[in-house]
N, C-alpha and C. Protein backbone atom coordinates (compact mmCIF):
# COMPACT_ATOMS: atom_id res chain seq x y z
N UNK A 1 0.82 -1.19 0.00
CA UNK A 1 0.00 0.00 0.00
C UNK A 1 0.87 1.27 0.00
N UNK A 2 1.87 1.33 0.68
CA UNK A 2 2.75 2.59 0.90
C UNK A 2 3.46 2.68 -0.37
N UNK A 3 3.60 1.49 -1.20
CA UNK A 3 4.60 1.95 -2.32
C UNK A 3 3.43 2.30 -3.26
N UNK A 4 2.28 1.83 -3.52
CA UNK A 4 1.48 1.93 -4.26
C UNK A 4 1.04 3.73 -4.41
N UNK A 5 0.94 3.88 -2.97
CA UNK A 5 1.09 5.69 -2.36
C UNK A 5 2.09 6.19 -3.17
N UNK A 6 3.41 6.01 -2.54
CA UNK A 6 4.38 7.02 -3.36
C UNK A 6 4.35 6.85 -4.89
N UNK A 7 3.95 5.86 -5.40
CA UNK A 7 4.02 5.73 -6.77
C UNK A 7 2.78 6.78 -7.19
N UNK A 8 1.33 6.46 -6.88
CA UNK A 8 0.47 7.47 -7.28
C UNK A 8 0.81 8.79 -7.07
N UNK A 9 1.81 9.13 -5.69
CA UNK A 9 2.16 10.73 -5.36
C UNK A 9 3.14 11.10 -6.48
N UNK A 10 3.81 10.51 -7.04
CA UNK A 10 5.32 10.13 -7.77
C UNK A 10 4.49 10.98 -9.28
N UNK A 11 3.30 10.21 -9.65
CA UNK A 11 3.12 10.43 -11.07
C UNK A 11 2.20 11.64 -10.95
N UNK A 12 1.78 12.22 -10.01
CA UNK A 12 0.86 13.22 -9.56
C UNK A 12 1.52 14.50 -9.47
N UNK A 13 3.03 14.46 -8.83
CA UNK A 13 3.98 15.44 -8.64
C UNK A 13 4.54 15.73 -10.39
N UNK A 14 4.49 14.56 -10.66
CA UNK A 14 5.49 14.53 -12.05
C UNK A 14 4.50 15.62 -13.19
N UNK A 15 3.26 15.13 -13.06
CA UNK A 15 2.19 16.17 -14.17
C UNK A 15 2.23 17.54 -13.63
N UNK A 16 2.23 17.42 -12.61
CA UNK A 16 2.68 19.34 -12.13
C UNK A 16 4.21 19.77 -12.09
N UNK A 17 5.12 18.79 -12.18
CA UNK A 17 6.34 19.40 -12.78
C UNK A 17 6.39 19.55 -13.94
N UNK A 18 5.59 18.95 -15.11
CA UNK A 18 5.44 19.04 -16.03
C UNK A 18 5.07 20.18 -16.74
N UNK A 19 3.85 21.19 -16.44
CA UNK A 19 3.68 22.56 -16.69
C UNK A 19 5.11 23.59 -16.78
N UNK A 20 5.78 23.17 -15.60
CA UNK A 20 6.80 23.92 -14.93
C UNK A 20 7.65 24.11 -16.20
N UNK A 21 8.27 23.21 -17.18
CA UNK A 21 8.57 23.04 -18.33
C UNK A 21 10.45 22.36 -18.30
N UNK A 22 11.18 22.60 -18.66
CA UNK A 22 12.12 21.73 -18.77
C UNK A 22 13.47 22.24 -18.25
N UNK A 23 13.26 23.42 -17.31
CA UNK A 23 14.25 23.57 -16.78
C UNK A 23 14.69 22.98 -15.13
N UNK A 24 13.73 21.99 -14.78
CA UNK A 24 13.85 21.37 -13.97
C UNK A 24 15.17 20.38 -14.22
N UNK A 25 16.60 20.00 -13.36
CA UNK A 25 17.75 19.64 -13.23
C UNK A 25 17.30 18.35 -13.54
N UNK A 26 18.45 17.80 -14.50
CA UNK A 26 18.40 15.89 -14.44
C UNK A 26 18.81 15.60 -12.87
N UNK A 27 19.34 16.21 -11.82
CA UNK A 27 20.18 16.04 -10.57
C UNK A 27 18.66 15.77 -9.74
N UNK A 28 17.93 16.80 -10.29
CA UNK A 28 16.70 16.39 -9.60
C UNK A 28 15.49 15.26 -9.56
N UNK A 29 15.06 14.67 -11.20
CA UNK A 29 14.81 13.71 -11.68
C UNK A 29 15.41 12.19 -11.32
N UNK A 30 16.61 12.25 -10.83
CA UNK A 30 17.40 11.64 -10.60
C UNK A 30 17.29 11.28 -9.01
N UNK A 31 17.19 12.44 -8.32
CA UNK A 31 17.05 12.25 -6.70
C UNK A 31 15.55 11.33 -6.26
N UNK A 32 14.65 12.06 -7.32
CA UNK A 32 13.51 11.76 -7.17
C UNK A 32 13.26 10.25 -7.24
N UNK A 33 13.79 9.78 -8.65
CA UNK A 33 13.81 8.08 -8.63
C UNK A 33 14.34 7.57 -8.00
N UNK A 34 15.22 7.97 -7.25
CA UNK A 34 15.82 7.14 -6.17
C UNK A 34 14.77 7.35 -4.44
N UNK A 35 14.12 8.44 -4.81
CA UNK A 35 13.49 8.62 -3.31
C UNK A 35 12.66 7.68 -2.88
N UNK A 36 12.48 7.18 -1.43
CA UNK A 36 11.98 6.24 -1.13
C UNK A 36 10.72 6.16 0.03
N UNK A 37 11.03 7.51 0.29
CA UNK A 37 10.02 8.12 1.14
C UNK A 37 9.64 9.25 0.93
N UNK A 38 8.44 9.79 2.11
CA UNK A 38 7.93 11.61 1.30
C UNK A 38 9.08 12.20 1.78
N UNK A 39 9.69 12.02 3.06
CA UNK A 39 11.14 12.74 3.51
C UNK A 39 12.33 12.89 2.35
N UNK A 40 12.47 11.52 2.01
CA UNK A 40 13.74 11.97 0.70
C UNK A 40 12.87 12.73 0.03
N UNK A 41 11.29 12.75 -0.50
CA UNK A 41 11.13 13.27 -1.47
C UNK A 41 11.32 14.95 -1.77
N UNK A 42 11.00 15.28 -0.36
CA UNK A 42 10.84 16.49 0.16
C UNK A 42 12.01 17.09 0.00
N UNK A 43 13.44 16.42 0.22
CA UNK A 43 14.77 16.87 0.19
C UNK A 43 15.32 17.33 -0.99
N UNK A 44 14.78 16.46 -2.06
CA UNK A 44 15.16 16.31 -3.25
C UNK A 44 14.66 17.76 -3.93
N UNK A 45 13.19 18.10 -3.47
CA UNK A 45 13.13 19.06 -4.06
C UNK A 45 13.33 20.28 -3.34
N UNK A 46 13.74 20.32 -1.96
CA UNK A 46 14.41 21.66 -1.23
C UNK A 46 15.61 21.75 -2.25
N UNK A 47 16.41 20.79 -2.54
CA UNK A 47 17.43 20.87 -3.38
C UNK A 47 17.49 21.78 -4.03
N UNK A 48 16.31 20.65 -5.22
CA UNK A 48 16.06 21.62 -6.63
C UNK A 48 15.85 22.90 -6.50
N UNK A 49 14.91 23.29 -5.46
CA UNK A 49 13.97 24.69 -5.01
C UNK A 49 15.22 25.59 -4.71
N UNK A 50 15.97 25.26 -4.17
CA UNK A 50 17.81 26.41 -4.13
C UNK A 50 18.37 26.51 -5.62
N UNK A 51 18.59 25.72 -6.12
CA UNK A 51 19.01 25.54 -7.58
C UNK A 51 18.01 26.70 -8.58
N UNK A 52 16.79 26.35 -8.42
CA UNK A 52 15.75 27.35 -9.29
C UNK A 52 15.93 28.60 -8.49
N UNK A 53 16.04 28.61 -7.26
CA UNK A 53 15.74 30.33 -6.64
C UNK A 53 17.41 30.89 -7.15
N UNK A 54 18.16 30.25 -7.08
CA UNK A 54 19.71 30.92 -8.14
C UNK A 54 19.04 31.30 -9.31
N UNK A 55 18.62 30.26 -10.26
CA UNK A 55 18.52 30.62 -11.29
C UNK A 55 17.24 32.17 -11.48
N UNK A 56 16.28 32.16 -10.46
CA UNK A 56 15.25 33.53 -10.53
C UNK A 56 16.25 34.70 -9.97
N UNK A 57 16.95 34.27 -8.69
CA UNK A 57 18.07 35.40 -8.13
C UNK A 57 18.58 36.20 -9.74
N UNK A 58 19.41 35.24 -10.44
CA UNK A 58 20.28 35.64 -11.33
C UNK A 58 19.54 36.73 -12.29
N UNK A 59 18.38 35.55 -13.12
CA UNK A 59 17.40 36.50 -14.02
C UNK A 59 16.83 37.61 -13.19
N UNK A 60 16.52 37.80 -11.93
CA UNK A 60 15.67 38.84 -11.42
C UNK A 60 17.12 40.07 -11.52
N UNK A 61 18.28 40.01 -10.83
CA UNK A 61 19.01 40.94 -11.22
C UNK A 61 19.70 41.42 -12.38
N UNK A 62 19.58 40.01 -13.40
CA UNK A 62 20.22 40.91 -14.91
C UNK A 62 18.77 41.34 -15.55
N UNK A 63 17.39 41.27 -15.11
CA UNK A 63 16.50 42.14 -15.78
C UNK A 63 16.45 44.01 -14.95
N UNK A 64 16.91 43.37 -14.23
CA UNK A 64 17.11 44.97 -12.96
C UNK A 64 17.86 45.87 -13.36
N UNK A 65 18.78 45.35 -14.23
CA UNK A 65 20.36 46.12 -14.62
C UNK A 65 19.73 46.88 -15.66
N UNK A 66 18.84 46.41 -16.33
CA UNK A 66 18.48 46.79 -17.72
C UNK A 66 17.20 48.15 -17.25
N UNK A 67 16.60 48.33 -16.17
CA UNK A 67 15.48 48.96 -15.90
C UNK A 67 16.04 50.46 -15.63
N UNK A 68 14.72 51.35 -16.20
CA UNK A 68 14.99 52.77 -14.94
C UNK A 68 15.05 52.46 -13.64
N UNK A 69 15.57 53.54 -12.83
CA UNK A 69 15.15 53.86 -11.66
C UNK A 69 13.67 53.49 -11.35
N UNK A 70 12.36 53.71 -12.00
CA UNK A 70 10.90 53.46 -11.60
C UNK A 70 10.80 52.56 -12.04
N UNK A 71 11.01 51.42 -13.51
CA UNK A 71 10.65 50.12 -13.20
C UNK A 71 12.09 49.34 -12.36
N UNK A 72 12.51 49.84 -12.19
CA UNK A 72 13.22 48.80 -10.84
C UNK A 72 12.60 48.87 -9.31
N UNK A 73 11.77 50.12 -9.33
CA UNK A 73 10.76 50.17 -8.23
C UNK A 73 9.64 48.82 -8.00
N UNK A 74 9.32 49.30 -9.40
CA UNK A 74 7.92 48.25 -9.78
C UNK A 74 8.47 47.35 -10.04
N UNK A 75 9.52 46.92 -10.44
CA UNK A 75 9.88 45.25 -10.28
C UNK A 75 9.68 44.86 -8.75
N UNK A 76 10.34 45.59 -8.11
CA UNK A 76 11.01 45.23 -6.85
C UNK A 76 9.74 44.75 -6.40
N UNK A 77 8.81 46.13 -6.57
CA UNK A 77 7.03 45.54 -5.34
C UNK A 77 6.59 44.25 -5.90
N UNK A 78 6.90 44.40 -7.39
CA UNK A 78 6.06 42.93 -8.09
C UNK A 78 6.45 41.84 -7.73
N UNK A 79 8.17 41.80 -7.68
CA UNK A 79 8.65 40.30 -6.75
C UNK A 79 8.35 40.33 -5.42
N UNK A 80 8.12 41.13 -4.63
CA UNK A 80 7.72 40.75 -3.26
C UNK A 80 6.78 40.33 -2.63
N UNK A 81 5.80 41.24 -3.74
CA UNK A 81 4.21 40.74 -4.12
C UNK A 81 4.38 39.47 -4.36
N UNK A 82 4.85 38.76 -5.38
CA UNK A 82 5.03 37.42 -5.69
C UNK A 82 5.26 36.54 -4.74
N UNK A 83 6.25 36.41 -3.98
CA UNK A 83 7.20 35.63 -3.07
C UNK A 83 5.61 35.47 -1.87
N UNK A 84 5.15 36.46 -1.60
CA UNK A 84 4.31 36.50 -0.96
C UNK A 84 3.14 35.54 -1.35
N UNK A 85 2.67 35.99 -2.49
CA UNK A 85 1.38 34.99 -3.28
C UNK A 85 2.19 33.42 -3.30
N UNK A 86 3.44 33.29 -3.50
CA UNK A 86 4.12 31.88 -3.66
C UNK A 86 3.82 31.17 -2.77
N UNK A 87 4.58 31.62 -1.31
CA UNK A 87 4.86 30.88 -0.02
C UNK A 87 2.86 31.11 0.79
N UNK A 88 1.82 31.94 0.27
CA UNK A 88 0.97 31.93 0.88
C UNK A 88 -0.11 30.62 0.60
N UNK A 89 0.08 30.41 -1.56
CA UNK A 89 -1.03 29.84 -2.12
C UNK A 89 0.15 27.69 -1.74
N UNK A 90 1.29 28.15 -1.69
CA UNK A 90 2.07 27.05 -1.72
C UNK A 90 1.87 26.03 -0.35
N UNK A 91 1.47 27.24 1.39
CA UNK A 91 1.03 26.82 2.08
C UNK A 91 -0.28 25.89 1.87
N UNK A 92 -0.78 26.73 1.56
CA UNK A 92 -2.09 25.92 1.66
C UNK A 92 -2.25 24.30 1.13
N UNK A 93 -1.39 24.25 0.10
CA UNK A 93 -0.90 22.85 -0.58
C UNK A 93 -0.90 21.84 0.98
N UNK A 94 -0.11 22.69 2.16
CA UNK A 94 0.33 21.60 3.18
C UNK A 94 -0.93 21.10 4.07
N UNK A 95 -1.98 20.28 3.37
CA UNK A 95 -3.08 20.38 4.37
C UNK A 95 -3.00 19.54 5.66
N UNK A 96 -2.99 20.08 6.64
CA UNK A 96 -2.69 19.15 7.62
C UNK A 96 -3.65 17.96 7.86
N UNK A 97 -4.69 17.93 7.37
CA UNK A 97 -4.89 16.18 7.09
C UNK A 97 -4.65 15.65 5.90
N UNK A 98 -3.78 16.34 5.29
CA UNK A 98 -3.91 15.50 4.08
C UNK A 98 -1.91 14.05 4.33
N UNK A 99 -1.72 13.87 5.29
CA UNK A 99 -0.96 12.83 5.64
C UNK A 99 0.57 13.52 5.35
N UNK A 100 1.72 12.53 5.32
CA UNK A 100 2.65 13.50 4.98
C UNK A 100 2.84 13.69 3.88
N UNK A 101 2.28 12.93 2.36
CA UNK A 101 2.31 13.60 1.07
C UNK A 101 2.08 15.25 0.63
N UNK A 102 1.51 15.66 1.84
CA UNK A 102 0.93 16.74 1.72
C UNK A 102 1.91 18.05 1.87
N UNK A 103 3.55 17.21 2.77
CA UNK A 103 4.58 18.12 2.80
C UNK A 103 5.30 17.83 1.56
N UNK A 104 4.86 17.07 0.62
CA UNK A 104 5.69 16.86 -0.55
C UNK A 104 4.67 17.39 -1.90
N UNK A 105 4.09 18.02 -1.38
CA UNK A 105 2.67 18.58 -2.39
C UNK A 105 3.29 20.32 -2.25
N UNK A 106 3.15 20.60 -1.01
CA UNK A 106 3.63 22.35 -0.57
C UNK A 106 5.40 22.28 -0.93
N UNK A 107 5.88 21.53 -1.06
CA UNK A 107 7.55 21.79 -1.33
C UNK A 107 7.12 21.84 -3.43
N UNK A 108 6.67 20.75 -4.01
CA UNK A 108 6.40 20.84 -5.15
C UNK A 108 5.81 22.01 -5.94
N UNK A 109 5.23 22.44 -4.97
CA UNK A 109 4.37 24.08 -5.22
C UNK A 109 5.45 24.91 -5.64
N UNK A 110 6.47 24.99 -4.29
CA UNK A 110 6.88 26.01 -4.13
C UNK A 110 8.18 25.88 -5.09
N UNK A 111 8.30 24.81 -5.56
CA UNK A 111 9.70 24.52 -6.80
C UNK A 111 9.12 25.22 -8.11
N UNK A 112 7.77 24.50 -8.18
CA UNK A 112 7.07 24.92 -9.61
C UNK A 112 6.52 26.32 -9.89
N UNK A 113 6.38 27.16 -8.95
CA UNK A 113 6.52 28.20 -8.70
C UNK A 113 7.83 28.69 -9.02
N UNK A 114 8.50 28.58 -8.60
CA UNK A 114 9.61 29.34 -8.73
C UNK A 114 10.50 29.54 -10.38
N UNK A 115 10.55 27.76 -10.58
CA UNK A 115 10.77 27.50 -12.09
C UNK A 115 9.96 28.76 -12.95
N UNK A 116 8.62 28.72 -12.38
CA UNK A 116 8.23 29.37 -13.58
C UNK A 116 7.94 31.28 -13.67
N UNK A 117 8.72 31.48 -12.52
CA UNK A 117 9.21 32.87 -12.15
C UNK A 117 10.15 33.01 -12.50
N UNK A 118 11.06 32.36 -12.41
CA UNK A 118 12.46 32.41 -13.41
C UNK A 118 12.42 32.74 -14.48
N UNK A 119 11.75 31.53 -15.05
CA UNK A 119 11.68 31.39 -16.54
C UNK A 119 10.73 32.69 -17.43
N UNK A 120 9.62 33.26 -16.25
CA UNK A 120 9.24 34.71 -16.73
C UNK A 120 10.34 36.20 -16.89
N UNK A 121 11.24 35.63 -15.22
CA UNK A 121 11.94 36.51 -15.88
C UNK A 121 12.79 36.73 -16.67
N UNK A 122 13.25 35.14 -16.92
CA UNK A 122 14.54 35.43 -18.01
C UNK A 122 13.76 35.93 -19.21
N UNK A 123 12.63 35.65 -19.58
CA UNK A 123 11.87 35.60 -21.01
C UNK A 123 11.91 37.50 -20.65
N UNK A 124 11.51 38.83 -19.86
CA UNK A 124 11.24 39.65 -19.72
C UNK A 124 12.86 40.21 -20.02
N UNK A 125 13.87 40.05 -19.15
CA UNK A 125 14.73 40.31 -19.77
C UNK A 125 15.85 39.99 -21.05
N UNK A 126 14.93 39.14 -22.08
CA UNK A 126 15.41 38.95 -23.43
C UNK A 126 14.47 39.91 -24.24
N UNK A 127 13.28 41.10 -23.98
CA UNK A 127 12.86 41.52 -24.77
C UNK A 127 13.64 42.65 -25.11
């Protein structure tokens, strides 16, 4: 029954990494098949989730370089605004009855989130 669990959580996580699009790490894909519990699973993607917040760090400051003085204002409120909507809508993922898959549901949020804040901003600063 428990493997039958992580396997259904396994292919459930995988369709919502999937949106996220393909800048998710083979290092991570990799951790994941090997994970054997929601704890490794959870690790695997704190991992990844440092790895993607470099990669938004990076794009969020080479789109900054490129801004006035006032949209580097309005960037600034818009990412904080964000980070905020991330870690608020990403909570809620953690339902406390929903068992411990549910801490591997709010970590998945908050990766796929991020991936795809990155990936907005790198796309904003290539225009």
């Amino acid at each position: 029954m428990k493997k039958l669990l992580i396997a259904s959580s396994l292919f459930m996580l995988g369709l919502q990494a999937s949106y996220a699009d393909s800048k998710i790490s083979q290092q991570y894909t990799a951790c994941m098949n090997k994970a054997s519990s929601t704890v490794s699973m959870v690790q695997c993607t704190s991992v990844e989730t440092a790895r993607q917040d470099a990669r938004l760090n990076k794009a969020y400051n080479g789109l900054m370089s490129k801004l006035s003085k006032t949209r580097k204002q309005e960037l600034q409120t818009a990412q904080r605004l964000w980070i905020k909507y991330r870690d608020a809508n990403c909570k809620f993922y953690v339902d406390p009855n929903g068992g411990s898959i549910a801490q591997v549901k709010g970590a998945n949020c908050v990766m796929n989130e991020t991936v795809k804040r990155a990936t907005e901003l790198e796309n904003l600063a290539a225009l």
